[in-house]
Each structure stands twice: as structure tokens, then as C-alpha cells.
C-alpha atoms as a PDB file:
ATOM      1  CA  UNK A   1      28.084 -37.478 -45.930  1.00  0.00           C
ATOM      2  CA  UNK A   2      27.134 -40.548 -44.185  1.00  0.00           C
ATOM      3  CA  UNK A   3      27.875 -43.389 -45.668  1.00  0.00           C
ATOM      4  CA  UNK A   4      25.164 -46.143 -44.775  1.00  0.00           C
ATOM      5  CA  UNK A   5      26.945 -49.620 -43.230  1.00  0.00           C
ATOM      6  CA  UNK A   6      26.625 -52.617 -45.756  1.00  0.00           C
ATOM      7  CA  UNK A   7      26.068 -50.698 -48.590  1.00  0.00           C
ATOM      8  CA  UNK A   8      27.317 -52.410 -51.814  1.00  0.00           C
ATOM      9  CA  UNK A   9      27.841 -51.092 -55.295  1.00  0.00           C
ATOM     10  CA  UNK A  10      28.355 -51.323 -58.867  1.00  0.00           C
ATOM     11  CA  UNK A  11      30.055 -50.514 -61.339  1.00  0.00           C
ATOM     12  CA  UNK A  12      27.151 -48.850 -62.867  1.00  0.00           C
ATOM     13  CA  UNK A  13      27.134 -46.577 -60.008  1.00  0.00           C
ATOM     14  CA  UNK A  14      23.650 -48.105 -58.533  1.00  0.00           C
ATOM     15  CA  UNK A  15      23.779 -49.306 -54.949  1.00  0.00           C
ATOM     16  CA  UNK A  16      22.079 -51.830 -52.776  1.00  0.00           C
ATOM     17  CA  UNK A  17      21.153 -51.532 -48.915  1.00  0.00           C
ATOM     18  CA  UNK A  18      19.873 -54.935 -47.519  1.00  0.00           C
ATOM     19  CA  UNK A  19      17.268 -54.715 -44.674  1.00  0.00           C
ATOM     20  CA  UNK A  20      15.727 -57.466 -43.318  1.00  0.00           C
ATOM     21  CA  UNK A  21      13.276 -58.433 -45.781  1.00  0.00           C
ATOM     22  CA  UNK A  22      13.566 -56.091 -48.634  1.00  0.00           C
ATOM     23  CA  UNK A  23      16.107 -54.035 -49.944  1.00  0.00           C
ATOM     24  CA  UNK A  24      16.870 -50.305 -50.640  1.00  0.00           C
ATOM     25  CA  UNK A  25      17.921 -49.022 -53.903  1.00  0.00           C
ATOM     26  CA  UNK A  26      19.105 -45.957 -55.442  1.00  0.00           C
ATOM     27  CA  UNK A  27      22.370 -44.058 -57.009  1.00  0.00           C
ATOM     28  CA  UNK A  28      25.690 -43.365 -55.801  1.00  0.00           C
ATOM     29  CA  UNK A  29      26.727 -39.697 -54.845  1.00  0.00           C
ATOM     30  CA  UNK A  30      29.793 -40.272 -57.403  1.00  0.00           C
ATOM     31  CA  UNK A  31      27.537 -40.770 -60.014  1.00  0.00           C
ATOM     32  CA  UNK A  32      25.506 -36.959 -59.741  1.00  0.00           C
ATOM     33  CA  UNK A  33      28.604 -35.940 -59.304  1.00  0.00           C
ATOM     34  CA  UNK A  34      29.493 -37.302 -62.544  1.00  0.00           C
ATOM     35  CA  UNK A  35      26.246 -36.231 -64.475  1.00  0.00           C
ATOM     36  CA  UNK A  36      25.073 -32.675 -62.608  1.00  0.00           C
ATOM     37  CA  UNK A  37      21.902 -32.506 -60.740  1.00  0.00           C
ATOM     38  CA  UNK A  38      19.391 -34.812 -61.572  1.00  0.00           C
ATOM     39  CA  UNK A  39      16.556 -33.084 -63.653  1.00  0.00           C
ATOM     40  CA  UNK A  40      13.992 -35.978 -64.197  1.00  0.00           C
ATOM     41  CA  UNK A  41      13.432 -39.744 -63.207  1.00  0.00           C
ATOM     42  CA  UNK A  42      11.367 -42.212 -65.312  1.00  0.00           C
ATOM     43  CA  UNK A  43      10.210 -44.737 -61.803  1.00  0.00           C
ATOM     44  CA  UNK A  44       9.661 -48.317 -62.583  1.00  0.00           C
ATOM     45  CA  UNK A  45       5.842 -49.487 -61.393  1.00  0.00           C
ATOM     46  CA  UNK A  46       5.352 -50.827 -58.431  1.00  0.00           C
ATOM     47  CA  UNK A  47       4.832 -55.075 -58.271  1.00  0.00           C
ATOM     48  CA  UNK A  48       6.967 -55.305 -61.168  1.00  0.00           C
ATOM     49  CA  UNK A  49       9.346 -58.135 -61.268  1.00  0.00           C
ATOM     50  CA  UNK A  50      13.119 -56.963 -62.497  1.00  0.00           C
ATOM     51  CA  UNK A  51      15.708 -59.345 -63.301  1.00  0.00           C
ATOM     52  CA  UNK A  52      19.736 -58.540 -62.595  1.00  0.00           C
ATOM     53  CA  UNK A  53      21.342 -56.319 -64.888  1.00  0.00           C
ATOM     54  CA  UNK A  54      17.693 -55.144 -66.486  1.00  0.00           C
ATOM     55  CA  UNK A  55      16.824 -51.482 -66.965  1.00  0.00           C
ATOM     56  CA  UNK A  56      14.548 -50.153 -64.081  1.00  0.00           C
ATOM     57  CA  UNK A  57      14.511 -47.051 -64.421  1.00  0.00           C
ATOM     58  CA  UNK A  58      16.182 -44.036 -66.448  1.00  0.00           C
ATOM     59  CA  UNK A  59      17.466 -40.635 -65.613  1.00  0.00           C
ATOM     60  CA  UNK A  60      18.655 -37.141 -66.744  1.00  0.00           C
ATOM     61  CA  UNK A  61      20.985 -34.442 -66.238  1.00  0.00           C
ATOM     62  CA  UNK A  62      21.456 -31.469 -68.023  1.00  0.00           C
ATOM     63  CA  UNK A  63      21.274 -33.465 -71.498  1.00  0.00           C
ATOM     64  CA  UNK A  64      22.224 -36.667 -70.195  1.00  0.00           C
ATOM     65  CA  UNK A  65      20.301 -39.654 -70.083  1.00  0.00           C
ATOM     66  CA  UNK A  66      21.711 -43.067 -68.305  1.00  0.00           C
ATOM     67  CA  UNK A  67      19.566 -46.068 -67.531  1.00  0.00           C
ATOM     68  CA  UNK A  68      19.488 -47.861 -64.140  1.00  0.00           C
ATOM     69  CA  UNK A  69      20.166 -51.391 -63.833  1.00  0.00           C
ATOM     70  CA  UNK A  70      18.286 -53.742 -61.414  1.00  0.00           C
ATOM     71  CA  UNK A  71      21.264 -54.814 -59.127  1.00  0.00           C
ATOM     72  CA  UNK A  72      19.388 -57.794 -57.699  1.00  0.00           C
ATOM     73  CA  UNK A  73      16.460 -59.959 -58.806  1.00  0.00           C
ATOM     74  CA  UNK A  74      13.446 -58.786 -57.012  1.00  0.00           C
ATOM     75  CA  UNK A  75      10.148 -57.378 -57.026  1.00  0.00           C
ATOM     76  CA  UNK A  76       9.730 -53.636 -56.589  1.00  0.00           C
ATOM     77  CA  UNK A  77       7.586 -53.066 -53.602  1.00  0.00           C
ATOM     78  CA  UNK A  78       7.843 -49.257 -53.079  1.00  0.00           C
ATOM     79  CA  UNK A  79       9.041 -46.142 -54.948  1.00  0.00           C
ATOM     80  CA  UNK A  80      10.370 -42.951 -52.602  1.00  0.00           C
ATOM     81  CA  UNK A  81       7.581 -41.203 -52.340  1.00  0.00           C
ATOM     82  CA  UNK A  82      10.187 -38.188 -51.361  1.00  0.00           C
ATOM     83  CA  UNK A  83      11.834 -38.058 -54.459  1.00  0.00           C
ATOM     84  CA  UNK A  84       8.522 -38.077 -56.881  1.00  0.00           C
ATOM     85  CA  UNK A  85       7.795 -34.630 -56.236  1.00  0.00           C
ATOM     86  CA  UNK A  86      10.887 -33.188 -56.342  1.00  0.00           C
ATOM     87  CA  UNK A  87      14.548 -34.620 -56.735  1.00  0.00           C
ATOM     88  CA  UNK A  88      16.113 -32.340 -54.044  1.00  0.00           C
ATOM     89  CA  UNK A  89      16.799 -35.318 -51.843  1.00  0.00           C
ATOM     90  CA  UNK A  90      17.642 -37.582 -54.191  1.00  0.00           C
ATOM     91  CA  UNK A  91      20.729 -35.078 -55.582  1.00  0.00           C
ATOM     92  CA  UNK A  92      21.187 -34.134 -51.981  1.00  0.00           C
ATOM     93  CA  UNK A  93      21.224 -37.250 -49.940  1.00  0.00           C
ATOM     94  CA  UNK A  94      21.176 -40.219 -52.457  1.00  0.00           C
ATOM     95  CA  UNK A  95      22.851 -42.507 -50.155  1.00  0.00           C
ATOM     96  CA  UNK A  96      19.919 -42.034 -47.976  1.00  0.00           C
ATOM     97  CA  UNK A  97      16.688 -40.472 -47.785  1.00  0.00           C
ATOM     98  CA  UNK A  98      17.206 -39.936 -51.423  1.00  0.00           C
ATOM     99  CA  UNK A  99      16.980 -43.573 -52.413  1.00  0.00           C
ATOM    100  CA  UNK A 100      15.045 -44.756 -55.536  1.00  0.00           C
ATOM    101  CA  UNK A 101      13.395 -47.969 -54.502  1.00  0.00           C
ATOM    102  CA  UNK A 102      12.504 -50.692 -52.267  1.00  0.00           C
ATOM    103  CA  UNK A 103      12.684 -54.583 -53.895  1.00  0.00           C
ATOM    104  CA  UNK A 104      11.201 -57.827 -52.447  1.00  0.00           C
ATOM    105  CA  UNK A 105      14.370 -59.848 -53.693  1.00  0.00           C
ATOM    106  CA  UNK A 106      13.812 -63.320 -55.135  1.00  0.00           C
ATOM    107  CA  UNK A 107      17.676 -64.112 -54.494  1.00  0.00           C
ATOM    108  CA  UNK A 108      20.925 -62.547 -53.514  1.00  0.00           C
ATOM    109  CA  UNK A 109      23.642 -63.455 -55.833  1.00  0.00           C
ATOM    110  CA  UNK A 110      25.893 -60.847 -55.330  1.00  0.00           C
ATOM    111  CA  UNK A 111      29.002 -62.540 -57.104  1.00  0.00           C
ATOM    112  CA  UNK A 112      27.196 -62.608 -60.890  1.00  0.00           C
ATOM    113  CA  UNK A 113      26.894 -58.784 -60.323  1.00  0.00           C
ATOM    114  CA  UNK A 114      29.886 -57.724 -58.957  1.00  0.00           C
ATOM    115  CA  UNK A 115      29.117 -55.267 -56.348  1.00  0.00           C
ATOM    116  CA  UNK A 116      31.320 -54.259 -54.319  1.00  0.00           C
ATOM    117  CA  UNK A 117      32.097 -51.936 -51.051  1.00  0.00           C
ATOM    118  CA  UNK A 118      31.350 -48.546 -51.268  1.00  0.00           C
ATOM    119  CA  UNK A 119      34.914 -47.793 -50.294  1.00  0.00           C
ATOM    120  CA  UNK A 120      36.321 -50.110 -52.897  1.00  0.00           C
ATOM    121  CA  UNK A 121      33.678 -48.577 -55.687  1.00  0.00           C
ATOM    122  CA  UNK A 122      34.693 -44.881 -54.614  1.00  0.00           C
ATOM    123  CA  UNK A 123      38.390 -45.947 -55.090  1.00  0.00           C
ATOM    124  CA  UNK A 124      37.581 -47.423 -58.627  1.00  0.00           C
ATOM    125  CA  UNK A 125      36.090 -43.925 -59.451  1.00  0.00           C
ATOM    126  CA  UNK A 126      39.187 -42.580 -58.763  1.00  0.00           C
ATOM    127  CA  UNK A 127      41.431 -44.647 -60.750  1.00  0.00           C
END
């Protein structure tokens, strides 16, 4: 699997891809791993305003429910129109074309929310 440069996580197992002016995010690969395949995705709505650490969005596995925190303050701009149809890509690529959504941040404070390399977050996993 590709792993996408710049890519920061939590603990939480979201992730965060910056881009120019928004930013791109979705779930960690160690986190299906975790739960199964993903079976169902409740998306935020587009324009909404999500602070750090607030629920976005929730999903399931096989009996499993886990919310998704907002890693980043921000304003959703887009949901993956890829994954709303069917969640092959997000289970199979979630790292890329598989991510969740696109946010208009307000302000990066990456310290307050610990993220942290994917390398660093994959060898947390394993500890």
C-alpha cells in the first residue's frame, strides 16, 4: 500500500492529508484492520463547521460502531462521492481514493491534537 507523503495521524486512528487549501480526511488502514470491513458510514453534511476532537461522522463493522473525530477545525467542503455508493474503496484503499472528506480548515494546531507520523502511529499500533 502506498502510503501518501505528509500524512499525519491519531490516536483515534483518523488521518489528515494537507493540500494546499483544504485538507483530506479519512481512516487509517490499521483501524479496518482492527474492526473488519466497513459495513455502513453515517457522512457529516456538507458546509458544516466541526470543531477538533468533535464527532463527524460514525461507522460500523460487523457489530461495531466507532465515531470519527474531527482532527482539525474546519469546514467540510466535500464528502467522497466514491465511497457513498459503496465502501469498496474506502476498506480497500482508505489511505487514498478511499478517503472520507475534504475540510476548509479554520486553523492548524496540530500540537492540541497530537497527530503524529503515520510511521510513528503504525508503530504505536504495534506496541
Amino acid at each position: 500500500m502506498d502510503i501518501p507523503s505528509g500524512i499525519l495521524c491519531a490516536k483515534t486512528h483518523e488521518y489528515v492529508l494537507i493540500k494546499d487549501d483544504y485538507a483530506i480526511v479519512g481512516i487509517t488502514d490499521e483501524l479496518i484492520k482492527q474492526m473488519g470491513e466497513i459495513l455502513f458510514i453515517e457522512f457529516p453534511i456538507v458546509d458544516s463547521l466541526y470543531y477538533k476532537k468533535e464527532v463527524f461522522a460514525t461507522i460500523e463493522a460487523d457489530g461495531l460502531a466507532m465515531e470519527l473525530h474531527m482532527p482539525l477545525k474546519g469546514k467540510i467542503i466535500e464528502v467522497n462521492p466514491l465511497i457513498q455508493d459503496s465502501l469498496d474503496l474506502l476498506n480497500k484503499s482508505p489511505l487514498s481514493d478511499g478517503w472520507i472528506v475534504k475540510v476548509e480548515p479554520s486553523k492548524f494546531e496540530w500540537d492540541e491534537y497530537d497527530l503524529i507520523p503515520y510511521e510513528d502511529y503504525i508503530n504505536s499500533c504495534n506496541q
